[in-house]
C-alpha atoms as a PDB file:
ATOM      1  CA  UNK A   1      59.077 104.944  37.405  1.00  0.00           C
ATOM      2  CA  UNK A   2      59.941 103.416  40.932  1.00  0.00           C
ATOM      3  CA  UNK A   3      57.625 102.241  43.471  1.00  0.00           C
ATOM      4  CA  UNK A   4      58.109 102.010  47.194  1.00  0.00           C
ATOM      5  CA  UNK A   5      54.903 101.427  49.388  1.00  0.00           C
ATOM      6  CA  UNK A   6      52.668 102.206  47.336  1.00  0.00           C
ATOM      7  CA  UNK A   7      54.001 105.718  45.976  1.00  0.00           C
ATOM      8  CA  UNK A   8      55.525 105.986  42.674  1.00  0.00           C
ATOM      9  CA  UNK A   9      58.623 108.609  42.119  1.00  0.00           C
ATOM     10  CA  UNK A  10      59.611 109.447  38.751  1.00  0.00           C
ATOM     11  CA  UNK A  11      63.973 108.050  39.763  1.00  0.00           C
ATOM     12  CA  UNK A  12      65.611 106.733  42.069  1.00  0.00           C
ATOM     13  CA  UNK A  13      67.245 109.719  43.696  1.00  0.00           C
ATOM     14  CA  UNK A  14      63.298 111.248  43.888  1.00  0.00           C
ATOM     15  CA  UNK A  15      62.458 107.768  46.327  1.00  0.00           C
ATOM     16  CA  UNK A  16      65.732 107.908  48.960  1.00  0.00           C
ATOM     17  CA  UNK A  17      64.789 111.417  49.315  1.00  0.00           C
ATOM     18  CA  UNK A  18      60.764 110.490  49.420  1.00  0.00           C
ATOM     19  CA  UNK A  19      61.653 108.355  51.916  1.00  0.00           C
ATOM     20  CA  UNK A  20      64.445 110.491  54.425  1.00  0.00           C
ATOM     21  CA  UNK A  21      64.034 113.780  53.114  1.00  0.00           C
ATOM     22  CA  UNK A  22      62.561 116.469  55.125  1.00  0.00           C
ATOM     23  CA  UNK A  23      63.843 118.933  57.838  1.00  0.00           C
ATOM     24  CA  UNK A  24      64.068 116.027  60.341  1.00  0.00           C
ATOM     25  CA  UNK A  25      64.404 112.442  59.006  1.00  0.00           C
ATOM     26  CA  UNK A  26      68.002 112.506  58.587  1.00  0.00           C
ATOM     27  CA  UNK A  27      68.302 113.691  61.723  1.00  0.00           C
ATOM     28  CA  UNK A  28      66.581 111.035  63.005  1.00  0.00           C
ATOM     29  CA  UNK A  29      68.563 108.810  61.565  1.00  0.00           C
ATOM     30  CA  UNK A  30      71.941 110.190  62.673  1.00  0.00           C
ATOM     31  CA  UNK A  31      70.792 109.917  66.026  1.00  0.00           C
ATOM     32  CA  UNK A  32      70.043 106.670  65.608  1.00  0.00           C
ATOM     33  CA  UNK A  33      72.949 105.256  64.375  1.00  0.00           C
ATOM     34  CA  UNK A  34      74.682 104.836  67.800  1.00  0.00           C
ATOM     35  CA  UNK A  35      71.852 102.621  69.454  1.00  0.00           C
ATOM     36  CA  UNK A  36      68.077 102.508  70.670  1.00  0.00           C
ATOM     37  CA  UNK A  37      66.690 105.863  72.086  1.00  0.00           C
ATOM     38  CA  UNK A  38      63.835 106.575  74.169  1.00  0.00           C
ATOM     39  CA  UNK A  39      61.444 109.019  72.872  1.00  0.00           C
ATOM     40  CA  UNK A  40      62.366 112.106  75.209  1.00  0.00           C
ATOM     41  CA  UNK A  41      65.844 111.420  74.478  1.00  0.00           C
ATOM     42  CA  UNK A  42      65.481 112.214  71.128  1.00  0.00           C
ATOM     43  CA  UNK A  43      63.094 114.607  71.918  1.00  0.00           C
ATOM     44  CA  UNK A  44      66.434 115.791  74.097  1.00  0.00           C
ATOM     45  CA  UNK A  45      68.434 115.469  70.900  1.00  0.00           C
ATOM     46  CA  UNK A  46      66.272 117.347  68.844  1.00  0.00           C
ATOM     47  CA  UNK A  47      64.966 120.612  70.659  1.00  0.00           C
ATOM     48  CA  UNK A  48      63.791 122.825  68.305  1.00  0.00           C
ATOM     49  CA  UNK A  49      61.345 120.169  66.712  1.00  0.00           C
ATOM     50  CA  UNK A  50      57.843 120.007  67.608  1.00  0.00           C
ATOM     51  CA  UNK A  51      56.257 116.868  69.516  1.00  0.00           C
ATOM     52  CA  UNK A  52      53.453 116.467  66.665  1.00  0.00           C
ATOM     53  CA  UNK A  53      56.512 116.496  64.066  1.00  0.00           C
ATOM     54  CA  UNK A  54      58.650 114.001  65.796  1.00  0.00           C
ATOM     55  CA  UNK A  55      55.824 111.844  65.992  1.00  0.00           C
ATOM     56  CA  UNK A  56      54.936 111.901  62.634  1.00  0.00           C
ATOM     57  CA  UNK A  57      58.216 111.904  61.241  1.00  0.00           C
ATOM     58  CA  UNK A  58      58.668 108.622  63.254  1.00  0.00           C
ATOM     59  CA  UNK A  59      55.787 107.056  62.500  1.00  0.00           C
ATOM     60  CA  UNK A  60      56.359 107.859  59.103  1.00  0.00           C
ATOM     61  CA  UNK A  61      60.101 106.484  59.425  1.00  0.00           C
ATOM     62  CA  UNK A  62      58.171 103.157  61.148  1.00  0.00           C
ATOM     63  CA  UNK A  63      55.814 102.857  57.954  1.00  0.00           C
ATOM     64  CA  UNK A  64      58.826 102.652  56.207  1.00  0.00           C
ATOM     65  CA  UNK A  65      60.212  99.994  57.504  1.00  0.00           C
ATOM     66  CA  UNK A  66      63.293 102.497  58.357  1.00  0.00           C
ATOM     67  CA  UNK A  67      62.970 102.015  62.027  1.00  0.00           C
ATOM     68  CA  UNK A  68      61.265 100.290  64.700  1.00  0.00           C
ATOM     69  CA  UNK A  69      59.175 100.516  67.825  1.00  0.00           C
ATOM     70  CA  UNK A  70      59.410  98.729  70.788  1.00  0.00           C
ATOM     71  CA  UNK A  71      57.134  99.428  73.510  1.00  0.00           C
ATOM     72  CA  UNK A  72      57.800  98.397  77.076  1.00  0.00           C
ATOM     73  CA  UNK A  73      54.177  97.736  78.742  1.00  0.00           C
ATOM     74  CA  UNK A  74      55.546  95.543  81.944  1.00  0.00           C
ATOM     75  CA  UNK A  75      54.914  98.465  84.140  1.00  0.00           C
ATOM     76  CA  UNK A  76      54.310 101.983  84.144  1.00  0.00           C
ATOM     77  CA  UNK A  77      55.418 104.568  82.789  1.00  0.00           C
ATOM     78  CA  UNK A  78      55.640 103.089  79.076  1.00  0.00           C
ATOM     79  CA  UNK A  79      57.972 103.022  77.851  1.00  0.00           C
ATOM     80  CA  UNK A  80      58.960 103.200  73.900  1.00  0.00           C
ATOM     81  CA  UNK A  81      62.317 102.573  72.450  1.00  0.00           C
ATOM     82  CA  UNK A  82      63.102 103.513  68.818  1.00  0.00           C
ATOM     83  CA  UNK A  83      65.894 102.044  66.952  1.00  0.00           C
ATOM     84  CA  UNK A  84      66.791 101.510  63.247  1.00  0.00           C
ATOM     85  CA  UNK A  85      65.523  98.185  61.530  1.00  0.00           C
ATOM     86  CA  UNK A  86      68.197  95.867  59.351  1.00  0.00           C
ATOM     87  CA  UNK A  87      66.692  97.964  55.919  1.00  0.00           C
ATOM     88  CA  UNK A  88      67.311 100.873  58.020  1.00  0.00           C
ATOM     89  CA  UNK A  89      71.111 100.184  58.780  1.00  0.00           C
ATOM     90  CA  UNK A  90      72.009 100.076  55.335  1.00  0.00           C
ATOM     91  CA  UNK A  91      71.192 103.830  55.447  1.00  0.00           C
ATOM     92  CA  UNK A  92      73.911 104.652  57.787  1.00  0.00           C
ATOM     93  CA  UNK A  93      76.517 105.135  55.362  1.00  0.00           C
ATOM     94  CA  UNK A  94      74.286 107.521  53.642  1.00  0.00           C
ATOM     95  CA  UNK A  95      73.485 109.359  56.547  1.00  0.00           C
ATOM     96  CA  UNK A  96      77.102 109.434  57.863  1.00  0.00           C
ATOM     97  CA  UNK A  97      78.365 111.206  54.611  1.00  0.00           C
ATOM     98  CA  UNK A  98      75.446 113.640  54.897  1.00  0.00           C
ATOM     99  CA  UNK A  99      76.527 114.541  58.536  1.00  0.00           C
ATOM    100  CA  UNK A 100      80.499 115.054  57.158  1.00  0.00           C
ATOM    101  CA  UNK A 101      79.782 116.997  53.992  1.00  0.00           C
ATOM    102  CA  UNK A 102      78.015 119.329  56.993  1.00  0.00           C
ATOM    103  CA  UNK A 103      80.874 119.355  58.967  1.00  0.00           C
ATOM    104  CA  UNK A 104      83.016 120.099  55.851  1.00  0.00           C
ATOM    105  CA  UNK A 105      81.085 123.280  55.003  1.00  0.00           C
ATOM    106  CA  UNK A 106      81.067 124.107  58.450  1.00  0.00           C
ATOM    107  CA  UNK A 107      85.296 123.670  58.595  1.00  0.00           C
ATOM    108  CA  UNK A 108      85.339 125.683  55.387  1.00  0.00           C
ATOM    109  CA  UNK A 109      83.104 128.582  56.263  1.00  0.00           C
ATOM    110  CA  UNK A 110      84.974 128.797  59.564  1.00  0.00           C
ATOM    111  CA  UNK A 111      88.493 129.864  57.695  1.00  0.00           C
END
């Protein structure tokens, strides 16, 4: 048995996916990879998923320790900033092969 946070996953394949699996974590991530977003411009990124989802799925994400919040109180409107943390780079590879096995099917289906 592993543990992450608390939750215990019978192997290590069942925690990555515990911890980015889901409709919209990896997408998340992907977007993440080039740089800090805003929250509207992932919203932006990401328009078929609902506000209450993205929220949870960041805060979830944030838990984590995948990525971080930043909010900018100096003056109004606040503003928050999401980016990925160090423990949430070492994902990217990861995520990047997810994103080109998609584009592979994608290539393959087309022909």
């Amino acid at each position: 048995m592993y543990t992450f946070k608390g939750k215990e996953y019978p192997c290590c394949t069942s925690l990555t996916m515990g911890i980015i699996g889901g409709k919209w974590k990896t997408v998340i991530l992907y977007h993440l990879i080039e740089g800090t977003l805003r929250y509207h411009e992932l919203r932006k990124q990401m328009p078929t998923v609902t506000e209450r989802t993205l929220s949870l799925q960041l805060k979830t994400l944030e838990e984590d320790g995948i990525i971080k919040r930043k909010v900018h109180t100096s003056k109004p409107p606040l503003k928050v900033e999401y980016s990925l943390t160090e423990f949430g780079k070492t994902l990217v590879p990861l995520i990047q092969s997810i994103a080109d096995w998609g584009n592979f099917v994608i290539e393959k289906s087309v022909g």
